[in-house]
C-alpha atoms as a PDB file:
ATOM      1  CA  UNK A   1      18.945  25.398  73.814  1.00  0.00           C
ATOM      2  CA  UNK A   2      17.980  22.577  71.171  1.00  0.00           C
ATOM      3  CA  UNK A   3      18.751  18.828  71.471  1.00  0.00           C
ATOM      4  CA  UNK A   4      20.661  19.775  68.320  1.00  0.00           C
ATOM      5  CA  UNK A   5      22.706  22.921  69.025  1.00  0.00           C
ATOM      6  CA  UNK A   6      26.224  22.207  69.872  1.00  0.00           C
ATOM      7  CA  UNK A   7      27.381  23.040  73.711  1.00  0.00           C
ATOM      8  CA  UNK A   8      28.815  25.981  74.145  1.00  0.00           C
ATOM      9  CA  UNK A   9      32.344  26.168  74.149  1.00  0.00           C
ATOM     10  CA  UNK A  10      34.138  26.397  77.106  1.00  0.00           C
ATOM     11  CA  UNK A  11      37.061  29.513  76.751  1.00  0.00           C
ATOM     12  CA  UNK A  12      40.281  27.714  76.825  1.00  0.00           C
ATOM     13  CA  UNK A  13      41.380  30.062  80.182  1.00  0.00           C
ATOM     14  CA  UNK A  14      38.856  28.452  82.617  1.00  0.00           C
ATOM     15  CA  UNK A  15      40.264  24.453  81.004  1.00  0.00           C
ATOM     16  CA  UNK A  16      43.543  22.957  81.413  1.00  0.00           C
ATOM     17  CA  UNK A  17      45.645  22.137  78.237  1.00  0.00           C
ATOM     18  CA  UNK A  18      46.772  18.520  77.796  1.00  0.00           C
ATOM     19  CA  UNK A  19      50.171  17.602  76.581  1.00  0.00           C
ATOM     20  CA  UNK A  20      50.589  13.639  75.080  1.00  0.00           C
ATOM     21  CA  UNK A  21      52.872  11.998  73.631  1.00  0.00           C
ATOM     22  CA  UNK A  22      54.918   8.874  73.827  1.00  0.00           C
ATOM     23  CA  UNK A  23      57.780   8.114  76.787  1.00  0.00           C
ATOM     24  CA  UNK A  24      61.066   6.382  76.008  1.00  0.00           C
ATOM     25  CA  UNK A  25      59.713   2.860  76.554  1.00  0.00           C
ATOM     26  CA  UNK A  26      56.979   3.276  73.900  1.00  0.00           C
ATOM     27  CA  UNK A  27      53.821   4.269  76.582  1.00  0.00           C
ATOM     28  CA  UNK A  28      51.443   6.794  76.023  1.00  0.00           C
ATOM     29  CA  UNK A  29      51.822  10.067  78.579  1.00  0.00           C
ATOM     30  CA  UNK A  30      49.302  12.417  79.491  1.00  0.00           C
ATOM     31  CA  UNK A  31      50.015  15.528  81.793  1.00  0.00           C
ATOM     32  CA  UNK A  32      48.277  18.704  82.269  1.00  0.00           C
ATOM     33  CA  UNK A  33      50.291  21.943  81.560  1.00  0.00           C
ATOM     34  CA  UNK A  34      49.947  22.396  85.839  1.00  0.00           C
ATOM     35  CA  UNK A  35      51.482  19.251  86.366  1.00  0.00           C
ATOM     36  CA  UNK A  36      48.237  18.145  88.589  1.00  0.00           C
ATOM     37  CA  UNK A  37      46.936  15.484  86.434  1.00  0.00           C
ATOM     38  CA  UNK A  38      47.860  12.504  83.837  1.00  0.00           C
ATOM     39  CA  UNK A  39      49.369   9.414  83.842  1.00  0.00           C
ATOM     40  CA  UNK A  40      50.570   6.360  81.223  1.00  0.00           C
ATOM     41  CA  UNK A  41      48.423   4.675  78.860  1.00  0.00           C
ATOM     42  CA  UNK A  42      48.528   1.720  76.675  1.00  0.00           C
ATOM     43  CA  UNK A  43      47.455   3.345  73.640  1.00  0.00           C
ATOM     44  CA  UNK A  44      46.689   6.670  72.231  1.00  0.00           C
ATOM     45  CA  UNK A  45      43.146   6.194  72.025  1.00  0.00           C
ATOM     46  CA  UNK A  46      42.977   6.118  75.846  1.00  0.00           C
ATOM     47  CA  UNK A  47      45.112   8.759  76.510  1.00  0.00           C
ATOM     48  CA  UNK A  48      43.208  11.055  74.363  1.00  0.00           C
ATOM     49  CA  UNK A  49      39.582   9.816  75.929  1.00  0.00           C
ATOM     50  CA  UNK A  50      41.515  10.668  79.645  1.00  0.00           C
ATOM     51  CA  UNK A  51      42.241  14.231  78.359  1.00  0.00           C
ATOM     52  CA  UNK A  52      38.981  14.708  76.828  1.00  0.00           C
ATOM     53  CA  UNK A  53      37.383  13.687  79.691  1.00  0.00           C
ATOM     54  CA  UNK A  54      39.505  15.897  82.025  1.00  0.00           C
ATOM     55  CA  UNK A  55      39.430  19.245  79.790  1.00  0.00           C
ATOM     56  CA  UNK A  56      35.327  18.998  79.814  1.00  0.00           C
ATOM     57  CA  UNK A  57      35.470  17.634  76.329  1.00  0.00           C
ATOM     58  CA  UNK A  58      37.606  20.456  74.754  1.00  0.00           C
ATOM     59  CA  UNK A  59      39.830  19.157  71.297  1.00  0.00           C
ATOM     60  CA  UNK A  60      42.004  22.397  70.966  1.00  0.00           C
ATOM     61  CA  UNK A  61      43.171  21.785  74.844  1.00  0.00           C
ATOM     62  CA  UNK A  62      44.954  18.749  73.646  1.00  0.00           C
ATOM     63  CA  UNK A  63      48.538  18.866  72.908  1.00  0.00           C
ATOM     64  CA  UNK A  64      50.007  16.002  70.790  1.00  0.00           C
ATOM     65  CA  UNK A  65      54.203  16.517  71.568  1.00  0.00           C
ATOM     66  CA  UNK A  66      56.315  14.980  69.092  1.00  0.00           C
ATOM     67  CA  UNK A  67      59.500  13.137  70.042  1.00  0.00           C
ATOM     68  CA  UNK A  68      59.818  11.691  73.938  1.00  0.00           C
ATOM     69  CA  UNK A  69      57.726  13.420  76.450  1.00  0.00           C
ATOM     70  CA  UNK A  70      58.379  11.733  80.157  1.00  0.00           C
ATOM     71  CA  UNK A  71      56.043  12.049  82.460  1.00  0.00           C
ATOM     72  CA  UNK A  72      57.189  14.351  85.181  1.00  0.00           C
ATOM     73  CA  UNK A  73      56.116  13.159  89.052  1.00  0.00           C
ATOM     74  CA  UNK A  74      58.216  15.455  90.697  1.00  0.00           C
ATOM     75  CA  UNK A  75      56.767  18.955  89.149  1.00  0.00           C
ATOM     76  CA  UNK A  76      55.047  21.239  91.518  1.00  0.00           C
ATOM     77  CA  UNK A  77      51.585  22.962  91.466  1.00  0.00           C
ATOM     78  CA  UNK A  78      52.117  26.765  90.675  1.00  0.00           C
ATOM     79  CA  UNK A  79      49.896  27.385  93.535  1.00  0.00           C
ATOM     80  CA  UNK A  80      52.853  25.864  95.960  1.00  0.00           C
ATOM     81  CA  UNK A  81      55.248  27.949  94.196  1.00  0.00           C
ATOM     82  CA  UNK A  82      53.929  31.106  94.531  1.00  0.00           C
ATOM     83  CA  UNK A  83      53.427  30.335  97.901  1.00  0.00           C
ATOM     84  CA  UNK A  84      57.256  28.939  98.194  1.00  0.00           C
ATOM     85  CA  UNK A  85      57.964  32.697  96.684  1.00  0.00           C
ATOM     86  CA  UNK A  86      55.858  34.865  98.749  1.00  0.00           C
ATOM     87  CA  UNK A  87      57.449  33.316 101.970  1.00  0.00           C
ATOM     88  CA  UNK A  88      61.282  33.797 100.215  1.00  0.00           C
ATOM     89  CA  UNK A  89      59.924  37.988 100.508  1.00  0.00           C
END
């Protein structure tokens, strides 16, 4: 590969999509679609660098969500519930 050619893309199955958008008191939220990773930020700038960082650098995994979007502590890994499931059986 050339110092100029572009990385490849990554397919968007093997990243995680990034939801942001802005809480009830005004602070910027970032939260994977698993629920594993985010947090608050104080601007968007930073909350977009976080989920750029975290998606391997991936723009169309990144989620802007208009209207309040709360950051959600108590959601669960799918991996736990499909485990939480498979003992229910």
């Amino acid at each position: 590969m050339k110092q100029s050619d572009p990385p490849s893309p990554q397919p968007l199955s093997r990243s995680s999509l990034f939801l942001i958008g802005k809480n009830s008191r005004g602070h910027w939220v970032v939260q994977d679609q698993k629920g594993v990773r985010g947090g608050l930020f104080v601007n968007r700038a930073e909350a977009l660098r976080f989920a750029m960082f975290e998606n391997g650098n991936q723009p169309q995994a990144v989620i802007m969500v208009p209207g309040i979007f709360e950051l959600d502590l108590h959601h669960q890994p799918s991996t736990v519930d499909a485990s939480r499931q498979r003992q229910a059986a």
